[in-house]
Protein backbone atom coordinates (compact mmCIF):
# COMPACT_ATOMS: atom_id res chain seq x y z
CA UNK A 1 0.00 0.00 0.00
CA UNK A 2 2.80 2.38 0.90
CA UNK A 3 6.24 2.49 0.31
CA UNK A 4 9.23 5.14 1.06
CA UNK A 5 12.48 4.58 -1.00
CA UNK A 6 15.64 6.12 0.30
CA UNK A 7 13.66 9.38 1.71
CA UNK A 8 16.04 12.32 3.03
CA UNK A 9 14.58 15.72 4.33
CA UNK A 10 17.19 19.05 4.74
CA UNK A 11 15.96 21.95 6.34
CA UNK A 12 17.98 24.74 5.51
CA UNK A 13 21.90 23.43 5.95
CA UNK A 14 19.93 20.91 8.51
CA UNK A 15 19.18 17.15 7.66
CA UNK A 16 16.16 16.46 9.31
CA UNK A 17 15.79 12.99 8.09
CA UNK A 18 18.51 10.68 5.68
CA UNK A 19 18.06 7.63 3.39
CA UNK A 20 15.12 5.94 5.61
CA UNK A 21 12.98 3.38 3.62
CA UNK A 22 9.90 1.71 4.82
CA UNK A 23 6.29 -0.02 3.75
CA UNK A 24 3.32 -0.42 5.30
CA UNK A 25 1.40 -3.16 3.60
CA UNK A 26 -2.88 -3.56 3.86
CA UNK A 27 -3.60 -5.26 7.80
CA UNK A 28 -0.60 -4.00 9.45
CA UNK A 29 0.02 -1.39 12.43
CA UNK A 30 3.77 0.35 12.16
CA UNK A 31 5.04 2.37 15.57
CA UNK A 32 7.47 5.23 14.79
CA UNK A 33 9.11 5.55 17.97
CA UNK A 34 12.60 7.61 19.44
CA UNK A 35 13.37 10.72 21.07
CA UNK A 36 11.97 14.24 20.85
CA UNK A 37 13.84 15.76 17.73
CA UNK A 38 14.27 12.06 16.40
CA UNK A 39 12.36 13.31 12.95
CA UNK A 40 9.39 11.32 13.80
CA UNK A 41 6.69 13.79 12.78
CA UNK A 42 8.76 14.94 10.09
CA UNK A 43 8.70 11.58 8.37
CA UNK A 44 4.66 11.25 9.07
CA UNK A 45 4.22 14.16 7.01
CA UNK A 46 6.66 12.70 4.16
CA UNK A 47 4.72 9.62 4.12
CA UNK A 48 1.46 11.59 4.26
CA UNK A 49 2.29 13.68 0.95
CA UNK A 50 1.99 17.02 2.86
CA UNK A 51 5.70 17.23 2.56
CA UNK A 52 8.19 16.47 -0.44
CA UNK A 53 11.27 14.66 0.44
CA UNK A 54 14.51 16.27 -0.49
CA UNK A 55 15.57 13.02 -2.12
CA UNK A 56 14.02 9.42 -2.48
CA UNK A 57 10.02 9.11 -3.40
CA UNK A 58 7.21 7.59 -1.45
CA UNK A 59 4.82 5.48 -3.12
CA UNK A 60 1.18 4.63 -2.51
CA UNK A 61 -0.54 1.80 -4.01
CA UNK A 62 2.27 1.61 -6.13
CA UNK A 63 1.77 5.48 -7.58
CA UNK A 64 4.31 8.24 -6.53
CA UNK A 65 2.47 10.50 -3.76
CA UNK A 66 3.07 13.59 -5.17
CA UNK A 67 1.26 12.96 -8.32
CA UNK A 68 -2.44 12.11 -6.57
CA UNK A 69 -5.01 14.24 -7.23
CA UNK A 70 -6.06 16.10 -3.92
CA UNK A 71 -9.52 14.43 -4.04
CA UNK A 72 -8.35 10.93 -4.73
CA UNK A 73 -5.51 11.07 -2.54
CA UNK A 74 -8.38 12.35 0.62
CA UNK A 75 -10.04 9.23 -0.49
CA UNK A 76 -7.01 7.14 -0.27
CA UNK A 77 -5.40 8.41 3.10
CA UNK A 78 -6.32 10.35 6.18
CA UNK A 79 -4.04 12.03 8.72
CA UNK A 80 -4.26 12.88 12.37
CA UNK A 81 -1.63 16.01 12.84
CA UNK A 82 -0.48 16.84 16.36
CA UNK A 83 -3.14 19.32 16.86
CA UNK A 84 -6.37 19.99 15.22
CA UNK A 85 -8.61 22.74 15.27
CA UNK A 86 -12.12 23.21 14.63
CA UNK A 87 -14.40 26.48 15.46
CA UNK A 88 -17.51 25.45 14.22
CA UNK A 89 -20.05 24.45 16.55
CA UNK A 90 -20.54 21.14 15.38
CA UNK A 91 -22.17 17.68 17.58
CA UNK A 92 -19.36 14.97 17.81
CA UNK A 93 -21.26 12.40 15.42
CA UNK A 94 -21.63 15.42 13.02
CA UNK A 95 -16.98 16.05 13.68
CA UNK A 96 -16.76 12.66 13.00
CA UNK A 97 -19.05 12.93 9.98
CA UNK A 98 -16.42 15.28 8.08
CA UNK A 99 -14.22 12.11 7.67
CA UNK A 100 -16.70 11.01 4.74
CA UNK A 101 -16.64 14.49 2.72
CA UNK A 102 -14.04 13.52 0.11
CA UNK A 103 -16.43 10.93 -0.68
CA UNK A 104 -19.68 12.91 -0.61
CA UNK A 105 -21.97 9.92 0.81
CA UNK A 106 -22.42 11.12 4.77
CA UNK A 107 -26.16 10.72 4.51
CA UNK A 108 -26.57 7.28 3.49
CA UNK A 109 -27.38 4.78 5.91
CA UNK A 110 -24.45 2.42 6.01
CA UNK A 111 -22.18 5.23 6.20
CA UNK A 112 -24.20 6.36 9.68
CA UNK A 113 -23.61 3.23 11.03
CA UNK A 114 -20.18 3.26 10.10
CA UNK A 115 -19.58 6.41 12.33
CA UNK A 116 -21.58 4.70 15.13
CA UNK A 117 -19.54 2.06 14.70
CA UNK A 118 -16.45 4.18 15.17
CA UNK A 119 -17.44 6.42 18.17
CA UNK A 120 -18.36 3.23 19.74
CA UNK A 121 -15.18 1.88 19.65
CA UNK A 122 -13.84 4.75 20.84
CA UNK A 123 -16.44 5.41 23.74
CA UNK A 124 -17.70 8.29 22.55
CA UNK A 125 -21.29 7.10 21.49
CA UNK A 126 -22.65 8.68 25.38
CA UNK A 127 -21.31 12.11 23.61
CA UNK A 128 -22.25 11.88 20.30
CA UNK A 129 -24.89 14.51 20.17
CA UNK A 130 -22.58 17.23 22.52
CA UNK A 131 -21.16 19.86 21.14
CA UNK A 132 -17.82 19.68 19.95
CA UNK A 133 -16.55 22.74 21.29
CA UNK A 134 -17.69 22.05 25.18
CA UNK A 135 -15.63 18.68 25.46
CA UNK A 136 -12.29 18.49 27.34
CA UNK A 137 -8.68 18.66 25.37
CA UNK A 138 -8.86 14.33 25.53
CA UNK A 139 -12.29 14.46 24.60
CA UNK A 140 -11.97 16.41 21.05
CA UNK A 141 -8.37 14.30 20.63
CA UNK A 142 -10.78 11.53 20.66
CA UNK A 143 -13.16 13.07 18.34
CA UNK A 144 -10.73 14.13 15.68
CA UNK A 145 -9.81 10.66 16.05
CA UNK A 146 -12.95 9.05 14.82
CA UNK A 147 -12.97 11.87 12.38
CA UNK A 148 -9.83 9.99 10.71
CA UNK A 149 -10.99 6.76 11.25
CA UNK A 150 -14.07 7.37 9.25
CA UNK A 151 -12.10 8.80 6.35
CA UNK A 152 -9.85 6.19 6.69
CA UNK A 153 -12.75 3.43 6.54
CA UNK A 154 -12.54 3.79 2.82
CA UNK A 155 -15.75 4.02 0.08
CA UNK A 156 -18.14 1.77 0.95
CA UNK A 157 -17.57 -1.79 -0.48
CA UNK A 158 -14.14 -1.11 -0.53
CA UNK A 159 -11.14 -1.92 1.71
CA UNK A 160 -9.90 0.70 4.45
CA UNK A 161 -7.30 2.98 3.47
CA UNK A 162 -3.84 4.37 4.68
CA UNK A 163 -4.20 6.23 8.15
CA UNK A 164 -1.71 8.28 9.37
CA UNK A 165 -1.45 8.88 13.45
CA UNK A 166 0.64 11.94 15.00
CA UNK A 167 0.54 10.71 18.82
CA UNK A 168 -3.05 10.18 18.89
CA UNK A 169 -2.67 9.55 22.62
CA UNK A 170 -2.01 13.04 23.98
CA UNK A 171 -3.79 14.25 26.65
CA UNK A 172 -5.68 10.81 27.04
CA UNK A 173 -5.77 8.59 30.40
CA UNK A 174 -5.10 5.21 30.37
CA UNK A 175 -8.39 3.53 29.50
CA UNK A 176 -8.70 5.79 26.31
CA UNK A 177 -5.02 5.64 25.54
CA UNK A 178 -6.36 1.53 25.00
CA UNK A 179 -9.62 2.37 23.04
CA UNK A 180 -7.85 4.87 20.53
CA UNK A 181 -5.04 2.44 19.70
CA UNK A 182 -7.24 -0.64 20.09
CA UNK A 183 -9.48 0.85 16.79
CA UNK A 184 -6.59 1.87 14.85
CA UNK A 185 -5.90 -1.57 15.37
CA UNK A 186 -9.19 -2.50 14.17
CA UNK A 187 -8.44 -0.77 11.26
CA UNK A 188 -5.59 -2.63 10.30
CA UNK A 189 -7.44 -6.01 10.90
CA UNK A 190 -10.22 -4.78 8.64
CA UNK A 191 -7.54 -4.40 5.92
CA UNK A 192 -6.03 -0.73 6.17
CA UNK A 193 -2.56 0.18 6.76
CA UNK A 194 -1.77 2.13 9.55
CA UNK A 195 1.43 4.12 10.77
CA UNK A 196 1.57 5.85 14.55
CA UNK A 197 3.75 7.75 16.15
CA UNK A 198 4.16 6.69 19.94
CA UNK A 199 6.10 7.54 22.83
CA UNK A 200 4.65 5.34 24.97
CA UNK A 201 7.20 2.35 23.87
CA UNK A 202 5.01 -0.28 25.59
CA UNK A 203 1.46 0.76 23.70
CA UNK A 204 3.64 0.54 20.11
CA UNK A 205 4.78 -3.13 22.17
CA UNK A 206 0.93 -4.26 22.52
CA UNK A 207 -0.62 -3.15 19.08
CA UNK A 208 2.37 -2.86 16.57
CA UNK A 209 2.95 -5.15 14.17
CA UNK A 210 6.60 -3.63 13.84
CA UNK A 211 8.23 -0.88 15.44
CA UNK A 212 10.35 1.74 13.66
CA UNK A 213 12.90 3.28 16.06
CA UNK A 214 14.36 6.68 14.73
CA UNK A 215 17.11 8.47 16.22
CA UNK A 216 19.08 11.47 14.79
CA UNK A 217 17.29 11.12 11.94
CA UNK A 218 17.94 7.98 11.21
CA UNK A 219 16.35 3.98 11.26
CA UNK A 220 18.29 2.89 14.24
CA UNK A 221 16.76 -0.67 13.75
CA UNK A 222 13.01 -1.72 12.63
CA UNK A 223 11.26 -5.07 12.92
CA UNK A 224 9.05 -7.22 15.36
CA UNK A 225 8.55 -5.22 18.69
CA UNK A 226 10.67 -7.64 20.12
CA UNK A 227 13.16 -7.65 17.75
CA UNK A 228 13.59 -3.49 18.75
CA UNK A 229 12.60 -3.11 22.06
CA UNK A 230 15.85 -4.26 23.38
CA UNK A 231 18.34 -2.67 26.25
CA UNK A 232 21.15 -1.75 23.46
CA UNK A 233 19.37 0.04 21.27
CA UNK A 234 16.69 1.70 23.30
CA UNK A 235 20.02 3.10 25.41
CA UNK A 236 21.18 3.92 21.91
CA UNK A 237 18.50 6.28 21.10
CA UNK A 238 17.14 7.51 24.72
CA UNK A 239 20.46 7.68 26.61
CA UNK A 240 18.90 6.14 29.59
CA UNK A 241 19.38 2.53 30.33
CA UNK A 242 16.18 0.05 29.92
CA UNK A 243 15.10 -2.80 31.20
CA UNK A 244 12.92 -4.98 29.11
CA UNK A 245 10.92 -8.26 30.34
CA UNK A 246 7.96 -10.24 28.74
CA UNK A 247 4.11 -9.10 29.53
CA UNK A 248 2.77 -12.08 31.52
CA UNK A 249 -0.56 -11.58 30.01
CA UNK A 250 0.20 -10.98 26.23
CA UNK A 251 3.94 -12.02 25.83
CA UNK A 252 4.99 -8.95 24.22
CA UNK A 253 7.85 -6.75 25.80
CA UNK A 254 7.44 -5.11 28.65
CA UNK A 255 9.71 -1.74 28.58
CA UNK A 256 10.96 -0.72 32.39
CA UNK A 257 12.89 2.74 32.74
């Protein structure tokens, strides 16, 4: 679905990001993890096609990024930036309706239950007639996360999409930290490609199906989460040392600062 070939960013005399390739194929979660300044973001936005590389291309489906229409391209893919804003006074379900403009079909019937099916999995079906604009920070992070997940969810009969994730866990507790990663995950297992950016190295551990670690701008190593998460190069890239054991629930690593 997507691939990056030999991608380098410069920002003035700065490199930002050098020769990093990746793909993200239909049913699989990717964590882009590492340190503040790592280039994390910076490579979202690459991937995304909001951002031309300095060198290398990314590919989706196979066609270079840069060269999608806007409107297909909205149909294709669907990013969660950092922040979002939004002054209109709009109800949640109708935020989360937005998602399905590039495809002009919000009023049909399976695309309503589509949303309900998304704000449910993200608990927001007790606030789906509130208005946008009176929820808490975590609340409209959640909201502008079903937003995505809706565009994301494809045209109907078709497959879900590429979604792109800029920590979509800021500013949420525990419980909804679970519930926004756990339907990105759904995403994935309903056939759509998804890429995250985490810091939380033990949610990319649960619900990646590889983990990317940048640092310096840089792939410092990429594979299974337990083929990353390990004491050398987490040290590597954090300067702190690490301990990592096994979850005795779910058997994946269990990172310990």
């Amino acid at each position: 679905m997507l691939a990056a070939e030999h991608i380098a960013f410069r920002h003035g005399a700065r490199e930002v990001l050098r020769d990093i390739s990746l793909d993200a194929a239909a049913g699989e979660l990717i964590a882009l993890v590492g340190p503040n300044g790592a280039g994390k973001s910076t490579l979202l936005a690459l991937l995304a096609g909001d951002t031309e590389p300095t060198r290398g291309t990314v590919r989706l489906d196979g066609r270079p990024i840069a060269s999608w229409p806007v409107e297909a391209l909205a149909q294709r893919r669907a990013v969660l930036p950092q922040a979002s804003t939004l002054a209109a006074d709009l109800s949640v379900r109708e935020v989360a309706l937005l998602g399905r403009a590039p495809f002009g079909d919000g009023h049909r019937v399976d695309v309503r239950r589509r949303v309900d099916r998304v704000l449910g999995a993200l608990a927001l079906d007790p606030l789906a007639e509130r208005s946008y604009l009176a929820l808490s920070g975590g609340e409209r992070q959640r909201v502008q996360l079903a937003r995505v997940l809706v565009q994301a969810s494809g045209a109907i009969g078709a497959a879900p999409g590429l979604c792109l994730l800029d920590e979509p866990t800021n500013s949420l507790d525990p419980l909804h930290q679970h519930t926004a990663l756990g339907a990105a995950r759904d995403l994935a297992d309903d056939g759509g490609a998804v890429v995250v950016v985490l810091h939380d190295l033990n949610l990319a551990a649960r619900y990646a199906d590889r983990i990317v670690l940048l640092c310096r701008g840089g792939v410092l190593c990429m594979g299974s989460p337990t083929a990353v998460l390990r004491p050398e190069p987490l040290r590597s890239a954090y300067g702190i040392p690490m301990r990592v054991l096994q979850d005795p629930c779910r058997g994946c690593p269990l990172v310990v600062v």
